[in-house]
PDB file of N, CA and C in Angstrom:
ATOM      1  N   UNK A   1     153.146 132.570 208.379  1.00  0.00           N
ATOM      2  CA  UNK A   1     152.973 132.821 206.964  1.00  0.00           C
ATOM      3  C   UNK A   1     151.531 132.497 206.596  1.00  0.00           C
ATOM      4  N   UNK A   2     150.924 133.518 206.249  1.00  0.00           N
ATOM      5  CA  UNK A   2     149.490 133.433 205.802  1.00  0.00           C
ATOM      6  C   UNK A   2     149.302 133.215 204.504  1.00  0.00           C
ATOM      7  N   UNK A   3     148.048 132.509 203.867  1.00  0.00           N
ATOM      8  CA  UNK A   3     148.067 132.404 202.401  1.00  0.00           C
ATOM      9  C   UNK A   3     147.296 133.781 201.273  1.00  0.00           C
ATOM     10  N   UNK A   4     148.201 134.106 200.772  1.00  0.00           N
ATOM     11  CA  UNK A   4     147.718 134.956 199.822  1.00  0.00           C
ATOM     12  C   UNK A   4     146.430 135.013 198.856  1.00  0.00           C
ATOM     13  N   UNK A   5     145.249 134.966 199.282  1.00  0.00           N
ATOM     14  CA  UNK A   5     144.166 134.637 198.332  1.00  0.00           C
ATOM     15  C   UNK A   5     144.430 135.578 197.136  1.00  0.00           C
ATOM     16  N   UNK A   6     144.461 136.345 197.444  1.00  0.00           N
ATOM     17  CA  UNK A   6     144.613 138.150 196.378  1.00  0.00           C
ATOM     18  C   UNK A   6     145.205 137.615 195.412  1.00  0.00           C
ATOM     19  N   UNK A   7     146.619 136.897 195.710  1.00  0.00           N
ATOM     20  CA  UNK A   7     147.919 136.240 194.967  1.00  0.00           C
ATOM     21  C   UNK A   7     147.459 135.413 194.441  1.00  0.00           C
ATOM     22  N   UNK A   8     146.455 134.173 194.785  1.00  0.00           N
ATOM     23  CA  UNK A   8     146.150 132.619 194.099  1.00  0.00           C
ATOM     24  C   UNK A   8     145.178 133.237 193.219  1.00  0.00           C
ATOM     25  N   UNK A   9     144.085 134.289 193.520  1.00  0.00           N
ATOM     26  CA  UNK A   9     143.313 134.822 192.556  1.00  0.00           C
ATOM     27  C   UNK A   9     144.207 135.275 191.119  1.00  0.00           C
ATOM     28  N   UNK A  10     145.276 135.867 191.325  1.00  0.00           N
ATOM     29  CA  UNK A  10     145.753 136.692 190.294  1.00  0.00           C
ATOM     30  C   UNK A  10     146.241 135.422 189.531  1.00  0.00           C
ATOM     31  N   UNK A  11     147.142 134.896 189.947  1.00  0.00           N
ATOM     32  CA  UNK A  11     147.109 133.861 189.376  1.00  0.00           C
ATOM     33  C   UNK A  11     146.364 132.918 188.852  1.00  0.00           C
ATOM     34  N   UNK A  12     145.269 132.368 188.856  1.00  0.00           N
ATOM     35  CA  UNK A  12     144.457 132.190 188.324  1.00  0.00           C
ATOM     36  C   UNK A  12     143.808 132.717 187.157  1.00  0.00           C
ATOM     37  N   UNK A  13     143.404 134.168 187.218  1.00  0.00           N
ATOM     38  CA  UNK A  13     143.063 135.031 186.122  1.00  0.00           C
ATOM     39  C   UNK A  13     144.278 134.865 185.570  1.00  0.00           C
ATOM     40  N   UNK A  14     145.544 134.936 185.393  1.00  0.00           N
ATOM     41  CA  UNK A  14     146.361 134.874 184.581  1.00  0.00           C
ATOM     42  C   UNK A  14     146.796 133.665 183.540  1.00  0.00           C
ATOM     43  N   UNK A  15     146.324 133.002 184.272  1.00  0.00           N
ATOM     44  CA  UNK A  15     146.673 131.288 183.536  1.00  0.00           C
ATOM     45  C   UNK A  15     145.305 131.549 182.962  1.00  0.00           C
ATOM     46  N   UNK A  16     144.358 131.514 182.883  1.00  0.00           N
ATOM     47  CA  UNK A  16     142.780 131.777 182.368  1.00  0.00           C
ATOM     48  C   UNK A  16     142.911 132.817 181.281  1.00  0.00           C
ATOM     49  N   UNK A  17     143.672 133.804 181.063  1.00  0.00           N
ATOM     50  CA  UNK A  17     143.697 134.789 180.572  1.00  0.00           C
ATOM     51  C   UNK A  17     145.006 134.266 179.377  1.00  0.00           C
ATOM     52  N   UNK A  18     146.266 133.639 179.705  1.00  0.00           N
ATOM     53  CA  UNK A  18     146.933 132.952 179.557  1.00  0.00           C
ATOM     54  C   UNK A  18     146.437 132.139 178.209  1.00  0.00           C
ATOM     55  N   UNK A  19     145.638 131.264 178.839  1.00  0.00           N
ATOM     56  CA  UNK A  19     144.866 130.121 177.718  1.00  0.00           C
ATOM     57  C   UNK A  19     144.280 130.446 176.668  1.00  0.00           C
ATOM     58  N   UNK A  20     143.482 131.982 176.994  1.00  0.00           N
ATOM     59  CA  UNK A  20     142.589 132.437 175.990  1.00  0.00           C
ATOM     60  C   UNK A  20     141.474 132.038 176.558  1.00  0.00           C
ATOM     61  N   UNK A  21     141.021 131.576 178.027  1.00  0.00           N
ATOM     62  CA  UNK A  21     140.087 131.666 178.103  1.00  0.00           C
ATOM     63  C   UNK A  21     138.702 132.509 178.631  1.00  0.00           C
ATOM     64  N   UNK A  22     137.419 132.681 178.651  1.00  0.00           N
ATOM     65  CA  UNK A  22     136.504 133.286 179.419  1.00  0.00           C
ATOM     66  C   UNK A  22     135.779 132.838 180.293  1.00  0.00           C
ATOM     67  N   UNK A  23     135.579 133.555 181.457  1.00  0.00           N
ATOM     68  CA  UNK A  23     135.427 133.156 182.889  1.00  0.00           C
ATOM     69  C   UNK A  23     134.164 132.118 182.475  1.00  0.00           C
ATOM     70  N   UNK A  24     133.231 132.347 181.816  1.00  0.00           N
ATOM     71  CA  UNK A  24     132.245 131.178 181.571  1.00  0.00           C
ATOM     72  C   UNK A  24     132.464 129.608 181.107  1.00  0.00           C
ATOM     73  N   UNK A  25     133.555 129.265 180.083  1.00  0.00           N
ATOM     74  CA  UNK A  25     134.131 128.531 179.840  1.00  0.00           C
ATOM     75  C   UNK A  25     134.926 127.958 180.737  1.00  0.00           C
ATOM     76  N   UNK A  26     135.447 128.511 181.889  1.00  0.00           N
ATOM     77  CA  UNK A  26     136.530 127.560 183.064  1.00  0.00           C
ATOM     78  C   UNK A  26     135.185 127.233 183.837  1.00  0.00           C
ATOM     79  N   UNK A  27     134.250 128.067 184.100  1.00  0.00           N
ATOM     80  CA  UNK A  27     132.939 127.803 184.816  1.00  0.00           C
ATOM     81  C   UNK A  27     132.697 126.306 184.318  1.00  0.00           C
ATOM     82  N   UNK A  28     132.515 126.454 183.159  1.00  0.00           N
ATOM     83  CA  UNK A  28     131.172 125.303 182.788  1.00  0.00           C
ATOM     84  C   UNK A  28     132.778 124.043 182.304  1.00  0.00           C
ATOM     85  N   UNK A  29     133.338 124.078 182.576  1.00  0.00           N
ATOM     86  CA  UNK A  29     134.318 123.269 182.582  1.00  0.00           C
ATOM     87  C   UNK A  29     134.819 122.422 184.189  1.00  0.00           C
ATOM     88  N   UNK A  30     134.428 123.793 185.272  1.00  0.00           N
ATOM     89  CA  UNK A  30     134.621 123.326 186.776  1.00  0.00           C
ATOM     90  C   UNK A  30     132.828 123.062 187.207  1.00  0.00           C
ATOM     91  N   UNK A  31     132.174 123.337 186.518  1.00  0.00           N
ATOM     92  CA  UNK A  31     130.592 123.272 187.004  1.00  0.00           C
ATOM     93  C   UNK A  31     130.610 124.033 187.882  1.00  0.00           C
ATOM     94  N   UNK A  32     131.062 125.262 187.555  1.00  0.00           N
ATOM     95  CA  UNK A  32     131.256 125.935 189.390  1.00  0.00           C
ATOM     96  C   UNK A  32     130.004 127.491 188.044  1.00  0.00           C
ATOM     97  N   UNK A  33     129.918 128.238 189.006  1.00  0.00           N
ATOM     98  CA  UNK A  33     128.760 129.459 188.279  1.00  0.00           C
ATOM     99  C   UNK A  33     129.743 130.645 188.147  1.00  0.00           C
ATOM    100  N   UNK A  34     129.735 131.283 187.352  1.00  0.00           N
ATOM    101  CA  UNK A  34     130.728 132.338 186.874  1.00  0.00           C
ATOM    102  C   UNK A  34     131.184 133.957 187.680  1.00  0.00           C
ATOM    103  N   UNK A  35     129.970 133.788 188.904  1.00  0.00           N
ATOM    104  CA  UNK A  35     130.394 134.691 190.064  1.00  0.00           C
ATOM    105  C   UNK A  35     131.382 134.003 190.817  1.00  0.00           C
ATOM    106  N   UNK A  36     131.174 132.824 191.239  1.00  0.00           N
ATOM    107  CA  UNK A  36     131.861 132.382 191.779  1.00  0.00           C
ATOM    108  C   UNK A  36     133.087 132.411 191.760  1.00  0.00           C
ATOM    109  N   UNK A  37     133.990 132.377 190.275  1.00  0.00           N
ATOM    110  CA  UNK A  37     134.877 132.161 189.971  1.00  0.00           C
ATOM    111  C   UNK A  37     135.445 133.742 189.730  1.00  0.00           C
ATOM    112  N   UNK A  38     134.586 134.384 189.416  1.00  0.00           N
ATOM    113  CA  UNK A  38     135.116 136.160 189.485  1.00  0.00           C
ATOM    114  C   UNK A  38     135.408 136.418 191.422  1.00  0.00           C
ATOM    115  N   UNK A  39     134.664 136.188 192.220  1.00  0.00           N
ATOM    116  CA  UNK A  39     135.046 136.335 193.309  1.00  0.00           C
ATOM    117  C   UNK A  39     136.249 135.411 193.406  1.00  0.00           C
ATOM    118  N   UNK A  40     136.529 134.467 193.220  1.00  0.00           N
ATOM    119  CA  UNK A  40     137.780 133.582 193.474  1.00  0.00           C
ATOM    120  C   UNK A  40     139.297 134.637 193.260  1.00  0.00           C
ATOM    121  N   UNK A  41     138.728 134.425 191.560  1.00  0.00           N
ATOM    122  CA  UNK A  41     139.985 135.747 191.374  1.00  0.00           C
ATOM    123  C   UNK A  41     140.540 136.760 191.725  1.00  0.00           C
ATOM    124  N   UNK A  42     139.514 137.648 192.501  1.00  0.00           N
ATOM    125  CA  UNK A  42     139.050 138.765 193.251  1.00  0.00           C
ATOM    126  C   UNK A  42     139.025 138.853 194.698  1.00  0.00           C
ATOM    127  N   UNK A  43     139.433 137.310 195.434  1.00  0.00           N
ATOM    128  CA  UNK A  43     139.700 137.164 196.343  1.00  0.00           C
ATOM    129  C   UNK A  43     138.684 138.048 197.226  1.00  0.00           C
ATOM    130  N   UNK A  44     137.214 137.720 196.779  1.00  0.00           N
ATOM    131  CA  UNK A  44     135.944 137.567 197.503  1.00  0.00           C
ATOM    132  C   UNK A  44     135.232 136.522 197.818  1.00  0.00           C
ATOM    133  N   UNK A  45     135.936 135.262 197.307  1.00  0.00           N
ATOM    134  CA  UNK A  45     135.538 134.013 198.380  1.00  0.00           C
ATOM    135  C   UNK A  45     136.953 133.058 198.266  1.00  0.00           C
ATOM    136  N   UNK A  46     136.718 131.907 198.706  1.00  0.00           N
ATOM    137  CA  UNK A  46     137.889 131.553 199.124  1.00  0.00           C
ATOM    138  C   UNK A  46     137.500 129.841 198.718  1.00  0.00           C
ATOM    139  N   UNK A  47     138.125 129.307 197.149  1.00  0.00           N
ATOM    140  CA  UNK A  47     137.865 127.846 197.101  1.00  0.00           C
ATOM    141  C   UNK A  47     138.065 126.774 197.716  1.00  0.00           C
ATOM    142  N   UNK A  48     137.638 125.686 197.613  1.00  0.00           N
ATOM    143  CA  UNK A  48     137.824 125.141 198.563  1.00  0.00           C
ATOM    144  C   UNK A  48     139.028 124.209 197.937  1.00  0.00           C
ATOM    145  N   UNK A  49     139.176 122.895 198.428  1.00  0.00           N
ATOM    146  CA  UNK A  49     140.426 122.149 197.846  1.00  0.00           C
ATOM    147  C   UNK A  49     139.761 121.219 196.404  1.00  0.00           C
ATOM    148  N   UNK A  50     138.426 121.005 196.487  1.00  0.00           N
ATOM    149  CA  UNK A  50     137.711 120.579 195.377  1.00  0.00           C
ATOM    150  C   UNK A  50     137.704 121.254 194.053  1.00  0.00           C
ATOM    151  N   UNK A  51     137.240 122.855 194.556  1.00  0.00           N
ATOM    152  CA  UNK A  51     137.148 123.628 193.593  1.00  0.00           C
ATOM    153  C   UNK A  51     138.600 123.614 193.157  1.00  0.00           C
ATOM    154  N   UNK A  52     139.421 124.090 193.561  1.00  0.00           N
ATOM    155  CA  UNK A  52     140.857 124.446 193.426  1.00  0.00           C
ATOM    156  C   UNK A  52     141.017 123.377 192.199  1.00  0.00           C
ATOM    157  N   UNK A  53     140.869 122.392 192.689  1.00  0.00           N
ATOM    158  CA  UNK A  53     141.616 120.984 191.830  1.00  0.00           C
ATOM    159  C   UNK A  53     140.585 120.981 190.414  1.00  0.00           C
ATOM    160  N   UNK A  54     139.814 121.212 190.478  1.00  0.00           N
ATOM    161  CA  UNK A  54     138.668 121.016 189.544  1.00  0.00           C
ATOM    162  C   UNK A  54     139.272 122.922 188.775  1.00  0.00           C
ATOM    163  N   UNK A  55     139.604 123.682 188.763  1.00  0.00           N
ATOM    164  CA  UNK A  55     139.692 125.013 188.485  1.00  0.00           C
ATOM    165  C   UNK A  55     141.604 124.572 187.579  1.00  0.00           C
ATOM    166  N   UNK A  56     142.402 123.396 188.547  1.00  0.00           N
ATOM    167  CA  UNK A  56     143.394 123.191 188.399  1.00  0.00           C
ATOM    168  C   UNK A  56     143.317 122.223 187.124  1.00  0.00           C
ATOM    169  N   UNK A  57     142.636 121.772 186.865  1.00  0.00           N
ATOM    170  CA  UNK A  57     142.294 120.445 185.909  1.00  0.00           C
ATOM    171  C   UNK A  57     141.490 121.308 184.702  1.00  0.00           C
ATOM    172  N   UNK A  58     140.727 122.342 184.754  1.00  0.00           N
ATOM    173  CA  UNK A  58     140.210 122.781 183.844  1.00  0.00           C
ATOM    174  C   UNK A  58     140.990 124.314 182.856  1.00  0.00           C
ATOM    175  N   UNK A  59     142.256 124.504 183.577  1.00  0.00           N
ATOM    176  CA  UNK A  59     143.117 125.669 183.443  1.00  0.00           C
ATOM    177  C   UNK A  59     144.203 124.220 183.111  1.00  0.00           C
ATOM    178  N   UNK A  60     144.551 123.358 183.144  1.00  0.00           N
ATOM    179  CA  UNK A  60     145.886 122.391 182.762  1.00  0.00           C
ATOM    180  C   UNK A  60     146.832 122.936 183.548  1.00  0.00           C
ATOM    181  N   UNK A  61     146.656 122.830 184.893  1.00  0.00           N
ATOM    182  CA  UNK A  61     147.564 123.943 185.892  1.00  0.00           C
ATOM    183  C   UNK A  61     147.627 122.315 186.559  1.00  0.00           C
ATOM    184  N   UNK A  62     148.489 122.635 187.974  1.00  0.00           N
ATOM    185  CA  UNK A  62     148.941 122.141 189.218  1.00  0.00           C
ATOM    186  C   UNK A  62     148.698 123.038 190.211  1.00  0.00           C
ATOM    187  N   UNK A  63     148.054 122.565 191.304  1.00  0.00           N
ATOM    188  CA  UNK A  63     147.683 122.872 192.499  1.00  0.00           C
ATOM    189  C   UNK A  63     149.141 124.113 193.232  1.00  0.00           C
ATOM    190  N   UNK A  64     149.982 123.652 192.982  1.00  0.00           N
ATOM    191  CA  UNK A  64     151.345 124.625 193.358  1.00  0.00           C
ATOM    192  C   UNK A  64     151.661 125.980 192.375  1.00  0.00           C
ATOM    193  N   UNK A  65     151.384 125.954 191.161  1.00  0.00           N
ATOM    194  CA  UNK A  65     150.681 127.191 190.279  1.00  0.00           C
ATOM    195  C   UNK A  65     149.924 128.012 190.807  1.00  0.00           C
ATOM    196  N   UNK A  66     149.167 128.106 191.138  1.00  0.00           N
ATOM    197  CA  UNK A  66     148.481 128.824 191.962  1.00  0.00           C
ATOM    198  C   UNK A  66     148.725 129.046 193.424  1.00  0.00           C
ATOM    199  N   UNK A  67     149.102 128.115 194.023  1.00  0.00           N
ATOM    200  CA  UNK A  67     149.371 127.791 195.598  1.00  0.00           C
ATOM    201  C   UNK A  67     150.632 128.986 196.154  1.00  0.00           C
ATOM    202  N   UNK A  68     151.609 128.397 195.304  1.00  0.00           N
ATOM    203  CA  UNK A  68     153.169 128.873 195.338  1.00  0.00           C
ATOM    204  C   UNK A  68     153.625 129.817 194.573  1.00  0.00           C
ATOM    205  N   UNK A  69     152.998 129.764 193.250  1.00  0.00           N
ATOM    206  CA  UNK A  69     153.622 130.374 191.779  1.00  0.00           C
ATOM    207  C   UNK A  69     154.290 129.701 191.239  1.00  0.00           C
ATOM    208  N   UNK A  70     154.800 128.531 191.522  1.00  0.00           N
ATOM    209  CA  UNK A  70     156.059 127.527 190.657  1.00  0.00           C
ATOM    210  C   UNK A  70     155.690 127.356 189.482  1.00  0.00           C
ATOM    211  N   UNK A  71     156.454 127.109 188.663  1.00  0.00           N
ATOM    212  CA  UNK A  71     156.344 126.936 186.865  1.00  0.00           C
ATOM    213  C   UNK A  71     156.556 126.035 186.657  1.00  0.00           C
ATOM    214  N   UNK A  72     157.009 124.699 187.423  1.00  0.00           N
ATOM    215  CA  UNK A  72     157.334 123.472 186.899  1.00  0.00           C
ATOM    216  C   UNK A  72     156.307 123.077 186.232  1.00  0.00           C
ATOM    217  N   UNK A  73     154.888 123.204 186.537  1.00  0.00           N
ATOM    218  CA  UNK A  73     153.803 122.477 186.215  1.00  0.00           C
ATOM    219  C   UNK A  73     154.191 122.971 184.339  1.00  0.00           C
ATOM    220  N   UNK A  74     153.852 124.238 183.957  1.00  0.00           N
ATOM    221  CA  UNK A  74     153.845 124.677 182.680  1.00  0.00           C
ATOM    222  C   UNK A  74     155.023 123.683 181.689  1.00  0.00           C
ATOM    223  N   UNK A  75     155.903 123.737 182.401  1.00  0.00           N
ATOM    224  CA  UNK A  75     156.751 122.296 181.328  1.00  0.00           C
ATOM    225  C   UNK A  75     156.241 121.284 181.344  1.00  0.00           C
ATOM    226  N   UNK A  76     155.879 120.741 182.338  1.00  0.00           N
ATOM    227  CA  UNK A  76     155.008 119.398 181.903  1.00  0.00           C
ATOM    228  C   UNK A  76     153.507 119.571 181.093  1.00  0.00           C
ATOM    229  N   UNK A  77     152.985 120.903 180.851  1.00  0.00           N
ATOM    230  CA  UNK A  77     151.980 120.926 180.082  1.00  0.00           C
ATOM    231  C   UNK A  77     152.174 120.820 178.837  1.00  0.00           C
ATOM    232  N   UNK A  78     153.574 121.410 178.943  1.00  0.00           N
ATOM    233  CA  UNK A  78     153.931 122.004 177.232  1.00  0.00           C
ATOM    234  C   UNK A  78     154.532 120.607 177.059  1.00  0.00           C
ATOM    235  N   UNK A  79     155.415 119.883 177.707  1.00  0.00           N
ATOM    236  CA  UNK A  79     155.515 118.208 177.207  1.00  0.00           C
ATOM    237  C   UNK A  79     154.713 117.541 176.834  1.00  0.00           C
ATOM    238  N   UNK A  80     153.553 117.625 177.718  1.00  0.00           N
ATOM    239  CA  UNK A  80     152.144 116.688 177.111  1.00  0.00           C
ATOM    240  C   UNK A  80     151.681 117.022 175.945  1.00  0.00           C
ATOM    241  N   UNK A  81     151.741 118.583 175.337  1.00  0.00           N
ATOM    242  CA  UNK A  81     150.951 118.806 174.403  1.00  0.00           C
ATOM    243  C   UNK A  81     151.853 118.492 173.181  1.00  0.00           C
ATOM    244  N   UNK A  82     152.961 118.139 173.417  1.00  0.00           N
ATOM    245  CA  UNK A  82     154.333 118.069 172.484  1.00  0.00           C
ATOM    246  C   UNK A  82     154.054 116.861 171.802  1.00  0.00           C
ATOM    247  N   UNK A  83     154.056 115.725 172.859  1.00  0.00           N
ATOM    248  CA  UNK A  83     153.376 114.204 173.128  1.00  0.00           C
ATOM    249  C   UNK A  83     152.353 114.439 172.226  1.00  0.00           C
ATOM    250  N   UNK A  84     151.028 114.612 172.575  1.00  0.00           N
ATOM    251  CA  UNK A  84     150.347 114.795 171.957  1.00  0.00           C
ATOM    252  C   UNK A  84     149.865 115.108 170.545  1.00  0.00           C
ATOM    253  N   UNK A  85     150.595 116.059 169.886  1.00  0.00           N
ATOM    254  CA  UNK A  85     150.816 116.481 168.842  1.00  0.00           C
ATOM    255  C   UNK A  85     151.358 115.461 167.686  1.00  0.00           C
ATOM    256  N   UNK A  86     152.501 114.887 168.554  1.00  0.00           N
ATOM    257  CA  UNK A  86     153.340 113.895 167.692  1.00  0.00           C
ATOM    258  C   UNK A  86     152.977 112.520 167.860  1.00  0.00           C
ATOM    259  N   UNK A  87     151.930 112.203 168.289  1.00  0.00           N
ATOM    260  CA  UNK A  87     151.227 110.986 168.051  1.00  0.00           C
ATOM    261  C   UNK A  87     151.168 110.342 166.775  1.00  0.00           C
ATOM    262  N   UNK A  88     150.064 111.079 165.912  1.00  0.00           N
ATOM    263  CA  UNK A  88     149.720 110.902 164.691  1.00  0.00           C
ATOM    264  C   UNK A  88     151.326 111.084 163.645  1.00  0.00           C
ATOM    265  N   UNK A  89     152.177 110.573 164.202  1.00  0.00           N
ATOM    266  CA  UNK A  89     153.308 110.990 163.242  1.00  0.00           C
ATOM    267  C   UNK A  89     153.380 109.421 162.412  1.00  0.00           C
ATOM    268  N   UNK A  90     154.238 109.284 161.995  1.00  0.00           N
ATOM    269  CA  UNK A  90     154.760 108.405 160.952  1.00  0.00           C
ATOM    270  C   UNK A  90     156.221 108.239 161.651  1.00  0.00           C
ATOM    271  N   UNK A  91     156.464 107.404 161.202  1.00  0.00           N
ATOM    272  CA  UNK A  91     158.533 106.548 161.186  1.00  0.00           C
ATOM    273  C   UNK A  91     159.097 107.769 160.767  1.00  0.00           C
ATOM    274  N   UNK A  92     158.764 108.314 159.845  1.00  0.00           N
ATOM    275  CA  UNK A  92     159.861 109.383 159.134  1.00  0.00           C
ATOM    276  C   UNK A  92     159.963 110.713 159.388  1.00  0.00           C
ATOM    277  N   UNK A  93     158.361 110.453 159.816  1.00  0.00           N
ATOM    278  CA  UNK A  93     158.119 112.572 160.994  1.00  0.00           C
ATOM    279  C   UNK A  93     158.854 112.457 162.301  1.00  0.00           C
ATOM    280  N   UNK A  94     158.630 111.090 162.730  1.00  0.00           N
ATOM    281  CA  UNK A  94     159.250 110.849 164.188  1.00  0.00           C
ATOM    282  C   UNK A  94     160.835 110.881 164.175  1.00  0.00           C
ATOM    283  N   UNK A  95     161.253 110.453 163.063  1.00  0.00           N
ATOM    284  CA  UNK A  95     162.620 110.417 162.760  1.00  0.00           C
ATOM    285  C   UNK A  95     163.333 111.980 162.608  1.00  0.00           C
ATOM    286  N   UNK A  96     162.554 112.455 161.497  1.00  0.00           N
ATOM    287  CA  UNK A  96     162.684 113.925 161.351  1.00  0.00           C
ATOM    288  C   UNK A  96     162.822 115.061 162.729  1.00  0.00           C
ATOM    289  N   UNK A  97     161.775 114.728 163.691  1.00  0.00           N
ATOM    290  CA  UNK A  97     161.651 115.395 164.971  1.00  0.00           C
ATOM    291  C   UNK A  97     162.939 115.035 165.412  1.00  0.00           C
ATOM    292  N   UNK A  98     163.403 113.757 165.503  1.00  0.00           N
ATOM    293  CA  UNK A  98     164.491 113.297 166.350  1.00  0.00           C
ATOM    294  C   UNK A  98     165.657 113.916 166.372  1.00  0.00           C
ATOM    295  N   UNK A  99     165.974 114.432 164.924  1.00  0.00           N
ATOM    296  CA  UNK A  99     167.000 114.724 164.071  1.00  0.00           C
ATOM    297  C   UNK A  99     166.875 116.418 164.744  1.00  0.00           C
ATOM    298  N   UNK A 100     165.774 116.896 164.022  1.00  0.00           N
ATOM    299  CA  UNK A 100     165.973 118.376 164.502  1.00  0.00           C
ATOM    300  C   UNK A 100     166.454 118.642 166.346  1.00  0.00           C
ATOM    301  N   UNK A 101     165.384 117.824 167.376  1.00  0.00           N
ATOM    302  CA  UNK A 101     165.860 118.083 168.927  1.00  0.00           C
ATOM    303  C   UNK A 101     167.307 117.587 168.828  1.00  0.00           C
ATOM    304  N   UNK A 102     167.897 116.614 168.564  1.00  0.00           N
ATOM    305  CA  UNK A 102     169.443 116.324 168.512  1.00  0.00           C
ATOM    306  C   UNK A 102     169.966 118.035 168.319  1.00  0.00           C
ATOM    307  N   UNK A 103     169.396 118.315 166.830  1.00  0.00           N
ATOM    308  CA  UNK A 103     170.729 119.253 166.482  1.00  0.00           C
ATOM    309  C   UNK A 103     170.032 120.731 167.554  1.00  0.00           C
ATOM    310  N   UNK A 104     168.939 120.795 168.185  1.00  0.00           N
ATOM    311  CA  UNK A 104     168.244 122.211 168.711  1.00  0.00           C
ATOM    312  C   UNK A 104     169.131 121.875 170.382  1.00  0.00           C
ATOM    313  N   UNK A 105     169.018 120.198 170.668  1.00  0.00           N
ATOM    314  CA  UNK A 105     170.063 120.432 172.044  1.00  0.00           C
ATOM    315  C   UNK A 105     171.770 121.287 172.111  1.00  0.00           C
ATOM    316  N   UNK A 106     172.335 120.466 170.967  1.00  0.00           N
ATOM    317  CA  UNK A 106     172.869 121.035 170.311  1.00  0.00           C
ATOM    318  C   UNK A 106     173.603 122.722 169.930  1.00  0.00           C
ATOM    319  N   UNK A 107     173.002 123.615 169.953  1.00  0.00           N
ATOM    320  CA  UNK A 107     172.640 124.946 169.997  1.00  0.00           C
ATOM    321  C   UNK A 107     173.094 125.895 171.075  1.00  0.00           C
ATOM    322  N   UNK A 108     173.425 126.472 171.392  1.00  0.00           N
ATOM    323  CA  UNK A 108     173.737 127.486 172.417  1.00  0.00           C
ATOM    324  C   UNK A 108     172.960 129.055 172.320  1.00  0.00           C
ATOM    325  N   UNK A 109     172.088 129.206 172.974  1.00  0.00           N
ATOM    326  CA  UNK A 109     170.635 129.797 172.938  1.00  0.00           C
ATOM    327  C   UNK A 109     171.106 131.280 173.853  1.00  0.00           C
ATOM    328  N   UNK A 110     172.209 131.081 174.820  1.00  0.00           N
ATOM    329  CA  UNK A 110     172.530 132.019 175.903  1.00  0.00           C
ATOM    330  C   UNK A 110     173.266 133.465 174.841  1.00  0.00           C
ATOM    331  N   UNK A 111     173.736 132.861 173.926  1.00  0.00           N
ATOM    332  CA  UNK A 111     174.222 134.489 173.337  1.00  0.00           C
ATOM    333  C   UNK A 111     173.594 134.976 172.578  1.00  0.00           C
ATOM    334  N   UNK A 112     173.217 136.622 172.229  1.00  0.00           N
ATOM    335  CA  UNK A 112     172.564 137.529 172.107  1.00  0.00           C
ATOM    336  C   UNK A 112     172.279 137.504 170.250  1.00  0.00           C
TER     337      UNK A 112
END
């Protein structure tokens, strides 16, 4: 089993594309130069495990996102940013949130 560069490229542009972002911005975010990272995608060069992680850290990805295709990583992004968000809450926003996920677990989402 050989590794798909073609595949980790596409992926890549997609999570990048995904974010809203432009190839200059993941650049100057990985310090890497913006050919570079068009050949990556394009599977005209081949990153190394530095770049990867640094490309992985600047996209809010996991190394297996790209590697594999797995999606686990994307729930834990969207948890952090959830986290995040609800920091600045209060006793009564936090309470409020609590109340709504109770009744959204709650829910049965599978019928049409």
């Amino acid at each position: 089993m050989g590794i798909d560069y073609q595949e980790i490229g596409r992926r890549i542009a997609s999570r990048r594309r995904f974010l809203g972002l432009r190839q200059s911005q993941v650049c100057e975010r990985c310090e890497i130069n913006s050919n570079y990272l068009s050949n990556i995608e394009h599977a005209k060069s081949i990153p190394s495990i530095d770049v990867l992680l640094r490309i992985c850290s600047a996209l809010d990805a996991t190394p297996d996102m790209f590697l594999l295709g797995t999606r686990n990583g994307e729930g834990e992004v969207l948890a952090r940013q959830v986290a995040e968000r609800v920091q600045g809450f209060d006793k009564r926003k936090l309470e409020l949130l609590m109340s709504f996920m109770d009744w959204l677990q709650e829910q049965d989402f599978s019928a049409p």
